[in-house]
N, C-alpha and C. Protein backbone atom coordinates (compact mmCIF):
# COMPACT_ATOMS: atom_id res chain seq x y z
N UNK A 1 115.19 91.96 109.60
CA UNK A 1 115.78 90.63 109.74
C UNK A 1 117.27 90.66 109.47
N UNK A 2 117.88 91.77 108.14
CA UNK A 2 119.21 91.72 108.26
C UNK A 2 120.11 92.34 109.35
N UNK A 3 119.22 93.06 109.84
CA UNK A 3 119.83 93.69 111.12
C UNK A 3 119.79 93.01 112.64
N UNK A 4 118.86 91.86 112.74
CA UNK A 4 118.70 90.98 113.33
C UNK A 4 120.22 89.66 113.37
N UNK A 5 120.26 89.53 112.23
CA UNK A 5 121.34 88.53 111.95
C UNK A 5 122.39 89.02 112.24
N UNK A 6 122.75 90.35 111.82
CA UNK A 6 124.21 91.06 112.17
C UNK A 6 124.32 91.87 113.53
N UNK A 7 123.26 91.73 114.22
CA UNK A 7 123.55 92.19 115.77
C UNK A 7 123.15 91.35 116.76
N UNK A 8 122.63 90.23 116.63
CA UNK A 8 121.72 89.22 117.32
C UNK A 8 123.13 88.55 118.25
N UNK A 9 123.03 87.59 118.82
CA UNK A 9 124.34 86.69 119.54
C UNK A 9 123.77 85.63 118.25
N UNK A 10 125.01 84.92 117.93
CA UNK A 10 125.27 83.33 117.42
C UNK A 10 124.17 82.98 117.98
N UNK A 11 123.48 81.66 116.89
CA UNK A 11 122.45 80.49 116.79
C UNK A 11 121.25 81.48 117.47
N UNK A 12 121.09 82.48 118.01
CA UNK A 12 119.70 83.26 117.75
C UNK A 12 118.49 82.75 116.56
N UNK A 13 117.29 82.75 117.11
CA UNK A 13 116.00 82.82 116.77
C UNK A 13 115.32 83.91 115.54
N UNK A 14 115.70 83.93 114.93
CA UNK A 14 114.86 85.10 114.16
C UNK A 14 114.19 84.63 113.12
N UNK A 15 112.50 84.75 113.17
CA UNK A 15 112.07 84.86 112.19
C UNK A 15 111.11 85.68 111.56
N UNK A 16 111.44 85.87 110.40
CA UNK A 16 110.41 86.83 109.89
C UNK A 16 108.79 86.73 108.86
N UNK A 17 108.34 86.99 108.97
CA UNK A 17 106.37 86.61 108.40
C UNK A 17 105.67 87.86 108.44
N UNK A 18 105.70 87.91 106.69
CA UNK A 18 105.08 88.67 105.54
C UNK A 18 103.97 87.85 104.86
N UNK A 19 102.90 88.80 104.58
CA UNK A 19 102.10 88.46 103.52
C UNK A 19 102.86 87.83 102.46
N UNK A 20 103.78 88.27 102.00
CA UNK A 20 104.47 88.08 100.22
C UNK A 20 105.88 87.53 101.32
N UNK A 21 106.54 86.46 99.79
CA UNK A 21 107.67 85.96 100.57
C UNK A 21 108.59 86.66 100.53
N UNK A 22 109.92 86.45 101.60
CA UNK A 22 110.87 86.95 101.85
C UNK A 22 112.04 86.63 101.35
N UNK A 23 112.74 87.38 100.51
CA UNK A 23 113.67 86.88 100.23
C UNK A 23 114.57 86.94 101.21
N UNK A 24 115.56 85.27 101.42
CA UNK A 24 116.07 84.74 102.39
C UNK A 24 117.34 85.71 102.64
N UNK A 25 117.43 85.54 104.00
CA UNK A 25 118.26 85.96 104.72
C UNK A 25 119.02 85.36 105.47
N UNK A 26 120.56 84.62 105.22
CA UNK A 26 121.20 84.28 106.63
C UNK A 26 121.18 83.72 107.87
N UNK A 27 120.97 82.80 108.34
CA UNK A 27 120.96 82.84 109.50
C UNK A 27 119.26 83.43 110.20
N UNK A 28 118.47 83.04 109.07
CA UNK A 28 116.84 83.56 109.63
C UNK A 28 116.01 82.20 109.42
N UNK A 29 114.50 82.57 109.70
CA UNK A 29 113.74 82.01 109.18
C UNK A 29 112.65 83.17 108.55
N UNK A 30 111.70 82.25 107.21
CA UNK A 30 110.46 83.49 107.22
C UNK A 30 109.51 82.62 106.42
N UNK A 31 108.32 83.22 107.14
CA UNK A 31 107.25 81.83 105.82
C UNK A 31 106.08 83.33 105.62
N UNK A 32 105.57 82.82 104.85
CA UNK A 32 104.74 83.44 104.46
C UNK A 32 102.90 83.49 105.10
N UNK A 33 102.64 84.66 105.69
CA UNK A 33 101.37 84.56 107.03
C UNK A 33 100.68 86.00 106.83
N UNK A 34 99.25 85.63 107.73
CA UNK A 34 99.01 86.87 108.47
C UNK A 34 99.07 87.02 109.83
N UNK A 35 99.41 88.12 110.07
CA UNK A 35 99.38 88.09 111.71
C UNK A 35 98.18 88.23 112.34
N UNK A 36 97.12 88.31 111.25
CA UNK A 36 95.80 88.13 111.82
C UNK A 36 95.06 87.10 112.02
N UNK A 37 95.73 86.02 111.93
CA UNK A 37 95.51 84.48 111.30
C UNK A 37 95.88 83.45 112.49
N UNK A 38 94.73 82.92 113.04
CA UNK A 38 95.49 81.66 113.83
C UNK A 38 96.34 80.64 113.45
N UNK A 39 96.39 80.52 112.13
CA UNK A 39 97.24 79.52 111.77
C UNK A 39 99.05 80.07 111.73
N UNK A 40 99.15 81.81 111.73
CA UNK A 40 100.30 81.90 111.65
C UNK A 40 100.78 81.76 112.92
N UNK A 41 99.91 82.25 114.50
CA UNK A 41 100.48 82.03 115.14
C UNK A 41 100.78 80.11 116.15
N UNK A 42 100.02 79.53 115.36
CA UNK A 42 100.74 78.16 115.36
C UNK A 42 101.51 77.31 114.56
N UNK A 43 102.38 78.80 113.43
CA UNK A 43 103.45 78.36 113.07
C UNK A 43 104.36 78.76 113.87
N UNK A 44 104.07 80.55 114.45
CA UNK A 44 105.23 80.40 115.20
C UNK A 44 105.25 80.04 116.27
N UNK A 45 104.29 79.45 116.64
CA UNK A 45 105.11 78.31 118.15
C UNK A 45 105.50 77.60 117.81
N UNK A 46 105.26 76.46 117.08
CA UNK A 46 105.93 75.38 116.26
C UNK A 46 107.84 76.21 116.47
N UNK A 47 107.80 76.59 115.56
CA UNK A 47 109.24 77.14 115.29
C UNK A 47 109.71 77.36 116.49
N UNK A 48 109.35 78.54 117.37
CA UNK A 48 109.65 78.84 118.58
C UNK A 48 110.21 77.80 119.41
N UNK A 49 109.35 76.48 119.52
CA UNK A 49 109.41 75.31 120.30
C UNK A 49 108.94 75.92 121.60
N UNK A 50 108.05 76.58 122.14
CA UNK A 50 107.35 77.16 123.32
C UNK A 50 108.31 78.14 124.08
N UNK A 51 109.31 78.44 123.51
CA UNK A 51 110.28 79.08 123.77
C UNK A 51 109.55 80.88 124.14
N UNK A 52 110.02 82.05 124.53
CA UNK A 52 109.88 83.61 124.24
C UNK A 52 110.54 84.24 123.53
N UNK A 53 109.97 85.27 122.93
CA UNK A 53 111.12 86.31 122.52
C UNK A 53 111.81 87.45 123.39
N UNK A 54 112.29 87.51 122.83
CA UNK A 54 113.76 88.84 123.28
C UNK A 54 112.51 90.06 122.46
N UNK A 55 112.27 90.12 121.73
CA UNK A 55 111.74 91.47 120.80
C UNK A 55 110.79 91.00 119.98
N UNK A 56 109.64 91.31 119.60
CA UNK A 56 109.05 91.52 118.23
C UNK A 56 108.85 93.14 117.31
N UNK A 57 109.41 93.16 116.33
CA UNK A 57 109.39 93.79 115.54
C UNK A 57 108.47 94.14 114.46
N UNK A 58 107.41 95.39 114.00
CA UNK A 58 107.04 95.27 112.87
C UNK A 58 106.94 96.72 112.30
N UNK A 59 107.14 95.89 111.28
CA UNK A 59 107.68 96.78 109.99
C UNK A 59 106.34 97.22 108.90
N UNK A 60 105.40 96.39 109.52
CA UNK A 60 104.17 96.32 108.63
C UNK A 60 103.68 97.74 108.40
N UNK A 61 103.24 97.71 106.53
CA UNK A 61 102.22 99.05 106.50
C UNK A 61 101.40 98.61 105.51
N UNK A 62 99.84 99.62 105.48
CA UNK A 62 99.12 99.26 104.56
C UNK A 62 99.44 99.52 102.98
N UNK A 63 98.70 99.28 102.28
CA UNK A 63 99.15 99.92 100.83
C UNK A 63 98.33 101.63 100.79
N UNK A 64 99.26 102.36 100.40
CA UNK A 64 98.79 103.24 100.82
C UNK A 64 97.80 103.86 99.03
N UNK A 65 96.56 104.60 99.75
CA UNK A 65 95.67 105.38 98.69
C UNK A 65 95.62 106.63 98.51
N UNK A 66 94.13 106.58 97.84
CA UNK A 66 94.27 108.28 98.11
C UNK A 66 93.46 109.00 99.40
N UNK A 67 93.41 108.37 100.20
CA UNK A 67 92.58 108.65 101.44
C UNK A 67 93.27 108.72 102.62
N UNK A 68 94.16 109.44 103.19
CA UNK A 68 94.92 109.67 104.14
C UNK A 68 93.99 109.07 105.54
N UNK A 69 93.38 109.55 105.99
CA UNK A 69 92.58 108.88 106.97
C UNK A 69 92.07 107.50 106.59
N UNK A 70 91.79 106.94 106.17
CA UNK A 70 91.11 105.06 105.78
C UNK A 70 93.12 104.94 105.75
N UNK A 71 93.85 105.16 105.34
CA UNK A 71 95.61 104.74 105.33
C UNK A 71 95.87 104.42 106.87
N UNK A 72 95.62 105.43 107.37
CA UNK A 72 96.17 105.74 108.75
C UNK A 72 95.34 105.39 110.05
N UNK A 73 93.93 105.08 109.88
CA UNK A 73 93.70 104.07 110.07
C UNK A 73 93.65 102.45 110.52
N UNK A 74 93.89 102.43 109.12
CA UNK A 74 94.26 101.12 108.76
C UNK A 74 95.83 100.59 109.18
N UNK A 75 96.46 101.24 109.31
CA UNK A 75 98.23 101.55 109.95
C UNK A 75 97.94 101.18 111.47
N UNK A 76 97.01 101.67 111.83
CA UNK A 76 96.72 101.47 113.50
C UNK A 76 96.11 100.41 113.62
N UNK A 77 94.89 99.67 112.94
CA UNK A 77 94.49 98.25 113.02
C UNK A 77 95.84 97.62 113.07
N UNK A 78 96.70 98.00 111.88
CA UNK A 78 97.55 96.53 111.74
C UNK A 78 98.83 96.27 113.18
N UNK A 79 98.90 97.69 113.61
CA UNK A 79 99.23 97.97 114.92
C UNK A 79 99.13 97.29 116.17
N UNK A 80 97.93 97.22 116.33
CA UNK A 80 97.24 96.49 117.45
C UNK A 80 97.23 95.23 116.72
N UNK A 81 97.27 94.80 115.82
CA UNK A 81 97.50 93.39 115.37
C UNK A 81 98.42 92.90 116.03
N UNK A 82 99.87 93.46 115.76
CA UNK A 82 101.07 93.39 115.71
C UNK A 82 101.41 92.95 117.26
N UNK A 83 100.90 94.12 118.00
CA UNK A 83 101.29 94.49 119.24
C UNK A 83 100.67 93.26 120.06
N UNK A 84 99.09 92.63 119.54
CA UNK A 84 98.66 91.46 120.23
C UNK A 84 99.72 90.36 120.18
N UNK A 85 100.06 90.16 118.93
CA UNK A 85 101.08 89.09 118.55
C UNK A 85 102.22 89.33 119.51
N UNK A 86 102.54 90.33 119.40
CA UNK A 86 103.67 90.56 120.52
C UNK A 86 103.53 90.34 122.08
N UNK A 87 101.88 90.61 122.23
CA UNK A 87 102.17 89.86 123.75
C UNK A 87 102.15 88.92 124.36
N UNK A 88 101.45 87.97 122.69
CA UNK A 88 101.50 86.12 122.84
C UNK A 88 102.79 85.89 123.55
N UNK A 89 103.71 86.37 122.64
CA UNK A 89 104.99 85.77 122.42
C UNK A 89 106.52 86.41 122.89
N UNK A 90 106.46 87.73 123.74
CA UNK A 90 107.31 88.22 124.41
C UNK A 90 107.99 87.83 125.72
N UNK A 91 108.46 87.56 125.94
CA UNK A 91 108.84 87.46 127.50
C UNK A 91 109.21 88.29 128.55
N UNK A 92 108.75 87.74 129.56
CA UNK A 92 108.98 89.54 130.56
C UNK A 92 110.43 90.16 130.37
N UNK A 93 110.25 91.43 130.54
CA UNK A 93 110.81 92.18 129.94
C UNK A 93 111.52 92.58 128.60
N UNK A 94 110.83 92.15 128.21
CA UNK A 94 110.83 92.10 126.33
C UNK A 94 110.60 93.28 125.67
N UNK A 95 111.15 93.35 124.26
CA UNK A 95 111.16 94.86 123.42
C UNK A 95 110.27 95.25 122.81
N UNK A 96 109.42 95.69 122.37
CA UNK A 96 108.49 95.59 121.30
C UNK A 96 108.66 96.92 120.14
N UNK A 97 109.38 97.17 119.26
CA UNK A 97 108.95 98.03 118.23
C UNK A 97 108.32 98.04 116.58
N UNK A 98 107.28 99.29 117.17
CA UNK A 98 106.53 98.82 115.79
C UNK A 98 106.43 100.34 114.88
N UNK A 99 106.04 100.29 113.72
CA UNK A 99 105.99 101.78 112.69
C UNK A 99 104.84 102.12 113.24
N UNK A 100 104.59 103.64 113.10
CA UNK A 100 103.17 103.99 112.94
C UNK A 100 103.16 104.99 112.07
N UNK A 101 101.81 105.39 111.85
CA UNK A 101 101.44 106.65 110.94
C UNK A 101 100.94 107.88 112.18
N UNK A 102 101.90 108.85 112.37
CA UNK A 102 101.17 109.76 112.88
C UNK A 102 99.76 110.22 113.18
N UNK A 103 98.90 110.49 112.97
CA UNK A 103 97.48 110.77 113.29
C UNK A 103 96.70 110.81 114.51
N UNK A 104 95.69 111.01 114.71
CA UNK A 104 94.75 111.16 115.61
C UNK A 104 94.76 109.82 116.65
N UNK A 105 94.84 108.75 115.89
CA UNK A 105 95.39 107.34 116.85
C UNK A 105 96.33 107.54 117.51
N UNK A 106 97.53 108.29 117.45
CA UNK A 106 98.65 107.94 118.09
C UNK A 106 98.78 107.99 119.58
N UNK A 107 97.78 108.93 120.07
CA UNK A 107 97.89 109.23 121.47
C UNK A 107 97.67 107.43 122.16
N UNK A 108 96.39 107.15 121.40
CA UNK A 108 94.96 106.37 121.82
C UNK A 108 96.55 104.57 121.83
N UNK A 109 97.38 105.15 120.95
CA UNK A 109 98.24 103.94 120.96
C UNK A 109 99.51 104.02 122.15
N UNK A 110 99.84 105.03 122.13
CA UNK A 110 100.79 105.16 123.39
C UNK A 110 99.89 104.90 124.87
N UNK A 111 99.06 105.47 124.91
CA UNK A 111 97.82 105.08 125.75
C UNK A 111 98.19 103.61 126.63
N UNK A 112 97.90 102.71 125.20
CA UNK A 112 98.30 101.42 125.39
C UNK A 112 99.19 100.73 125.75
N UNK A 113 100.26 101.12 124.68
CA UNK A 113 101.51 100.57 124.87
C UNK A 113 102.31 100.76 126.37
N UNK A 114 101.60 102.33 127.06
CA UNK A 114 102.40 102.93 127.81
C UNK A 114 101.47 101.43 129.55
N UNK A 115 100.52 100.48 129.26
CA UNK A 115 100.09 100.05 130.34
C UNK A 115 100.68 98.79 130.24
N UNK A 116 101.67 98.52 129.44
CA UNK A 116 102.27 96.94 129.04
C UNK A 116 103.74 97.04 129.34
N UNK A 117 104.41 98.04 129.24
CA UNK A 117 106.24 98.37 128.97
C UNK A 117 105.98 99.34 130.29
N UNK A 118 107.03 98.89 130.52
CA UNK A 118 107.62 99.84 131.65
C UNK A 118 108.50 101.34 130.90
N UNK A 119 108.90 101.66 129.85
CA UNK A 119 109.38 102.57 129.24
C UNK A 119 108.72 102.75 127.64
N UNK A 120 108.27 103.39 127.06
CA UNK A 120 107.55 103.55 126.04
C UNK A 120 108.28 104.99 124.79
N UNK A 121 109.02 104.76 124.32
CA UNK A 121 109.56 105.66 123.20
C UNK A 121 108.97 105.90 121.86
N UNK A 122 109.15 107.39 121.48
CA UNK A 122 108.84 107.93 119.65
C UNK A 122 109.87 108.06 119.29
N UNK A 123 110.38 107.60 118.74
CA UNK A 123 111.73 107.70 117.67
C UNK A 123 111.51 108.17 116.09
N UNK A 124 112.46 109.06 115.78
CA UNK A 124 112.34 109.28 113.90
C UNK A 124 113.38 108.48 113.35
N UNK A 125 113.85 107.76 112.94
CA UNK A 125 115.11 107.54 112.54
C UNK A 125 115.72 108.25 111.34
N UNK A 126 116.98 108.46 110.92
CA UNK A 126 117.28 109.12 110.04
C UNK A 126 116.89 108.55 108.49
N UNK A 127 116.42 106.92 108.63
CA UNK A 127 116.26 106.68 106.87
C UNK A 127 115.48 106.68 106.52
N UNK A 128 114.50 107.42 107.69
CA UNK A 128 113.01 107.89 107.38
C UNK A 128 112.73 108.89 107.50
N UNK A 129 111.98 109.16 106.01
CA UNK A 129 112.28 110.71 105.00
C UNK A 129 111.01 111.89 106.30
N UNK A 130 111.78 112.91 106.34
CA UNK A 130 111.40 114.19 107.40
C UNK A 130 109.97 114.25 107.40
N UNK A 131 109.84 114.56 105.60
CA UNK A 131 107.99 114.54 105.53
C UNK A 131 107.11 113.03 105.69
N UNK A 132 107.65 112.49 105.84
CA UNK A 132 107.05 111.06 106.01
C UNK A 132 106.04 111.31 107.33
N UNK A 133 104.98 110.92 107.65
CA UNK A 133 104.23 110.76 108.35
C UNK A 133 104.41 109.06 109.67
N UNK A 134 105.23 108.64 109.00
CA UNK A 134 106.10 107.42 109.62
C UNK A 134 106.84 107.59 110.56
N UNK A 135 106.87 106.75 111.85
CA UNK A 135 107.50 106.96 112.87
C UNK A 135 107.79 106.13 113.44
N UNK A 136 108.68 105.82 114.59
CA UNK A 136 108.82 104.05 115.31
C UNK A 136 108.69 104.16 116.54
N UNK A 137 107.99 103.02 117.76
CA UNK A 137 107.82 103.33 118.86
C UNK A 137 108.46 101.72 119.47
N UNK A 138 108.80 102.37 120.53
CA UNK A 138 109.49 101.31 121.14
C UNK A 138 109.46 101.17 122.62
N UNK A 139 108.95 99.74 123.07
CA UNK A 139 108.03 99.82 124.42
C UNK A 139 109.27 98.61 124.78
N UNK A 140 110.06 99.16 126.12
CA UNK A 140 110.73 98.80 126.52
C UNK A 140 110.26 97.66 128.32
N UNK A 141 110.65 96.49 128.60
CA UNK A 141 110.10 96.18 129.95
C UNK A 141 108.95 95.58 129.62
N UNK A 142 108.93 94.63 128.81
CA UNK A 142 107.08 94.48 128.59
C UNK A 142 106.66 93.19 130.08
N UNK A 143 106.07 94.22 130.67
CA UNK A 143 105.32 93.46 132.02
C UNK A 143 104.89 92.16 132.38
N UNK A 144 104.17 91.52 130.96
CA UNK A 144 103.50 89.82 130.92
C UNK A 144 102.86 89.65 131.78
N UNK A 145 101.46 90.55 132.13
CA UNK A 145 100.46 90.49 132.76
C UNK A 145 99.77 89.16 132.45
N UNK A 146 99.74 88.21 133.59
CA UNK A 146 98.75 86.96 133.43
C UNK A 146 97.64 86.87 132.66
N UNK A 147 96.64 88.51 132.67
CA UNK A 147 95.72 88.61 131.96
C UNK A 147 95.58 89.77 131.05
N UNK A 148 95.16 89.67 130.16
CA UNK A 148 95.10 90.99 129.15
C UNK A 148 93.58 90.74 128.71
N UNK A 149 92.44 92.55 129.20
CA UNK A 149 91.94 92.05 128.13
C UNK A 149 91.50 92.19 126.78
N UNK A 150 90.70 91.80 125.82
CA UNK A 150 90.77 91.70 124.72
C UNK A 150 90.27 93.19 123.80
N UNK A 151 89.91 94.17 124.75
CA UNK A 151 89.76 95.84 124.26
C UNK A 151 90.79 96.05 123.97
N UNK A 152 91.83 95.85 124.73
CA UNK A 152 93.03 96.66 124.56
C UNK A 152 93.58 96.48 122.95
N UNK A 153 92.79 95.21 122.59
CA UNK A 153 93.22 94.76 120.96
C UNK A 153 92.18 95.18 119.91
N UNK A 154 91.11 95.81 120.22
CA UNK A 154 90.09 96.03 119.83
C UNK A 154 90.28 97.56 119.48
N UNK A 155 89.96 98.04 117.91
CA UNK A 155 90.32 98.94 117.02
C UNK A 155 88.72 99.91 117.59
N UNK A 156 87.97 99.35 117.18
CA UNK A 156 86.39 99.67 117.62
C UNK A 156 86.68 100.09 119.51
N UNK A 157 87.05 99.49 119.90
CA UNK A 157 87.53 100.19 121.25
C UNK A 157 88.57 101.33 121.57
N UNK A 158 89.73 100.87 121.27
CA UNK A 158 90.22 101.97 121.46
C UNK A 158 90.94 103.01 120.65
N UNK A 159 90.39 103.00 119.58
CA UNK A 159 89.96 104.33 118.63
C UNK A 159 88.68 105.28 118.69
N UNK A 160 88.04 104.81 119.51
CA UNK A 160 86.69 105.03 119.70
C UNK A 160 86.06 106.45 119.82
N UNK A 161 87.11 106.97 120.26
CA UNK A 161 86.91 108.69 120.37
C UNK A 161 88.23 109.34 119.62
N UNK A 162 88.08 109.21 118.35
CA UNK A 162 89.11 109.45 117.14
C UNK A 162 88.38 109.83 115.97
N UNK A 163 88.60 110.54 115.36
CA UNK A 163 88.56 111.36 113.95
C UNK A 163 88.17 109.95 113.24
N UNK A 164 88.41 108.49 113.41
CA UNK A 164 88.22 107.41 112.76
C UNK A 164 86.70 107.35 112.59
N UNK A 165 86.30 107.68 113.40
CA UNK A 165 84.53 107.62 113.51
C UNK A 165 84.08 108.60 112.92
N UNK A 166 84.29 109.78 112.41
CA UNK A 166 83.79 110.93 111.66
C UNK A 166 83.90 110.50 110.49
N UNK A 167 85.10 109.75 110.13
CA UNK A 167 85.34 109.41 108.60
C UNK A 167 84.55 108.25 108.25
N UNK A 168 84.50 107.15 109.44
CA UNK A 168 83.38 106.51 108.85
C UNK A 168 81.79 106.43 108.76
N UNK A 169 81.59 107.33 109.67
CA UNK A 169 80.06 108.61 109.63
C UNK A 169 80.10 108.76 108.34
N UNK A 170 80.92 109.73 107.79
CA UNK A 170 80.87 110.42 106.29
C UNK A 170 80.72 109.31 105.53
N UNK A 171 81.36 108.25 105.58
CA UNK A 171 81.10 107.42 104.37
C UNK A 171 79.95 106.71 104.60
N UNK A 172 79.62 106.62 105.51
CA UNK A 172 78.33 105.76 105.89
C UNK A 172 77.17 106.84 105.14
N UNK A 173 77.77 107.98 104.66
CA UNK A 173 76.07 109.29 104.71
C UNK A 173 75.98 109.71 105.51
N UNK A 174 76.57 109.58 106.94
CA UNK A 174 75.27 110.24 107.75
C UNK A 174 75.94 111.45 108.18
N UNK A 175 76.85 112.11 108.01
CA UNK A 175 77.24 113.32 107.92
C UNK A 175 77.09 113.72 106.40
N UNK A 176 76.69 114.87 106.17
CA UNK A 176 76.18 115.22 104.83
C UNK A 176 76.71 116.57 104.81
N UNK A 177 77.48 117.16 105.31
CA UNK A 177 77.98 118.90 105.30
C UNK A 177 79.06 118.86 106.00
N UNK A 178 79.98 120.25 105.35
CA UNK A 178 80.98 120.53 106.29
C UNK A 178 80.76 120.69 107.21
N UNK A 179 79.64 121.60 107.13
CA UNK A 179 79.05 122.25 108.74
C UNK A 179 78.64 121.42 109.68
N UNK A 180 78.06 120.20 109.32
CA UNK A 180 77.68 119.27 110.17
C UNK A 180 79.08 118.43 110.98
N UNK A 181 79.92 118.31 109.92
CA UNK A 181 80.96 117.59 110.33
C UNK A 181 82.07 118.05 111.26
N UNK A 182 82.51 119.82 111.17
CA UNK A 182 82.55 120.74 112.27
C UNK A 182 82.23 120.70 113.39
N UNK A 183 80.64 120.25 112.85
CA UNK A 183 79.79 121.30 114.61
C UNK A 183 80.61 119.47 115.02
N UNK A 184 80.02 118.72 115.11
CA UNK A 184 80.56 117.38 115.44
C UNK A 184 81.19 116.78 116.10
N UNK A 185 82.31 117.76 115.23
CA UNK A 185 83.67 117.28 115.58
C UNK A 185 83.92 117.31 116.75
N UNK A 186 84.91 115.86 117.67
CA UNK A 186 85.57 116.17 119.05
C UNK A 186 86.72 116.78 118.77
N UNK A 187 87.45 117.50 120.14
CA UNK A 187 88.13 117.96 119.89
C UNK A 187 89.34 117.10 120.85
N UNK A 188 90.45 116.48 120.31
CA UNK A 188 91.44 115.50 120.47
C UNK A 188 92.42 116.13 120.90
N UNK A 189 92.83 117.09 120.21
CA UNK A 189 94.09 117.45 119.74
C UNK A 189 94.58 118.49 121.40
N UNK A 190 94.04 118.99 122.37
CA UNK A 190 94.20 119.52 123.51
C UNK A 190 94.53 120.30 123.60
N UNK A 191 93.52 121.42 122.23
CA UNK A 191 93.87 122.58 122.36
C UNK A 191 92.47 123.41 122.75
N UNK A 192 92.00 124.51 123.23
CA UNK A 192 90.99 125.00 123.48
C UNK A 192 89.71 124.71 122.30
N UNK A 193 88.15 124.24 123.10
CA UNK A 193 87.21 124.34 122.22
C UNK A 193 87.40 125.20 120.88
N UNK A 194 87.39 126.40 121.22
CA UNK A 194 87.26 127.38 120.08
C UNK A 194 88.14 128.20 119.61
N UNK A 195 89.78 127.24 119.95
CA UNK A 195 91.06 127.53 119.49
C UNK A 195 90.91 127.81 117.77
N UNK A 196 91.32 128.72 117.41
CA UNK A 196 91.88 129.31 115.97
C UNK A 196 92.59 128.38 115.07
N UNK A 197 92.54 128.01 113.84
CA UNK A 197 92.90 127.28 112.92
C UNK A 197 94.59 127.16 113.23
N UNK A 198 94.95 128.41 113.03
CA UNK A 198 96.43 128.64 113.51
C UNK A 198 96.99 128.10 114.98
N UNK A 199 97.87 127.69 115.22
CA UNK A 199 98.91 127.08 116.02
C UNK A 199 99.74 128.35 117.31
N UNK A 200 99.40 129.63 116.49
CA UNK A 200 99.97 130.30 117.67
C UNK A 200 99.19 131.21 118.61
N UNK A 201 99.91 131.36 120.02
CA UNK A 201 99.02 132.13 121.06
C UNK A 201 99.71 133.23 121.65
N UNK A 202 99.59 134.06 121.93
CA UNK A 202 100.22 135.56 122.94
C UNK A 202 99.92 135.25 124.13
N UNK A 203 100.74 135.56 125.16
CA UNK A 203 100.61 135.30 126.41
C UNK A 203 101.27 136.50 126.76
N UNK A 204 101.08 136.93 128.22
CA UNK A 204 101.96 137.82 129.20
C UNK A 204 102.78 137.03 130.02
N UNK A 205 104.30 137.36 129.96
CA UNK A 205 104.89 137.06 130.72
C UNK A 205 105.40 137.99 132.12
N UNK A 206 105.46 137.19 132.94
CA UNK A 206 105.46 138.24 134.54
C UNK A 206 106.88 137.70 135.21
């Protein structure tokens, strides 16, 4: 939002909506919401006045535990949260960038993003630390297809063939062994079935 205010044009639109309040900013607005919540998004039309945006932005992350997968995850639900909200309220050719957590989702999210934006970017930025698992994507051209439908927002859909389902197998019980959880396993990552733990390969060159 402060970067909003100091690069935006004069009398610009910006507002921002957090769980917890915001301390004020300049030349903004921000109330306190979920973006999972019908009521936030008929605050921001209210505000809006039926108006579009130029960009939605989110910054959102979960609280993080000790469970790297249920984190990252959960980083991708709030994702597709985000990204729905964003297509309420974008206007054609509109910006959309949001954080993510690296992982097994990420493909399954570019996937997406890449059938809405006409240009779709991974960015690191520099004030985000190297080992961080944090990243920003930015879907440039957003299309404003008359119809969208509601899979594309759906976590149970399109995570569906993701490491997300092994982890919640395991917690459910019904994987009970490494070995079971192995044999199992899909393989995502697009490297050979019975590719080697290790990352490197020998080839002949001609």
């Amino acid at each position: 939002m402060q970067v909003c205010a100091n690069t935006m044009p004069p009398n610009s639109t910006i507002i921002g909506v957090d769980l917890d309040e915001i301390k004020k900013v300049p030349g903004t607005l921000s109330f306190v919401g979920d973006i999972t919540k019908a009521e936030t998004y008929e605050r921001l039309r209210k505000e809006l006045k039926g108006r579009k945006c130029d960009a939605v932005l989110n910054d959102g992350a979960p609280n993080v535990g000790a469970n790297w997968n249920k984190d990252a995850f959960t980083q991708s639900e709030l994702v597709l949260a985000s990204f729905k909200l964003a297509t309420d309220f974008l206007k054609p050719g509109g910006y959309f960038v949001t954080k993510i957590f690296r992982s097994t989702d990420t493909n399954s999210l570019m996937w997406v993003f890449k059938k809405f934006f006409e240009k779709v970017e991974m960015t690191k930025p520099k004030a985000s630390r190297f080992a961080s698992a944090e990243t920003f994507v930015v879907g440039c051209g957003f299309n404003a297809p008359n119809f969208i439908d509601e899979k594309f927002f759906d976590p149970q859909h399109v995570f569906k063939d993701t490491e997300a389902d092994h982890f919640k197998d395991q917690m459910a019980g019904q994987i009970t062994s490494l070995d079971k959880l192995l044999e199992n396993r899909r393989n995502r990552g697009g490297y050979e079935t019975n590719a080697p733990m290790h990352l490197t390969k020998y080839t002949t060159l001609t």
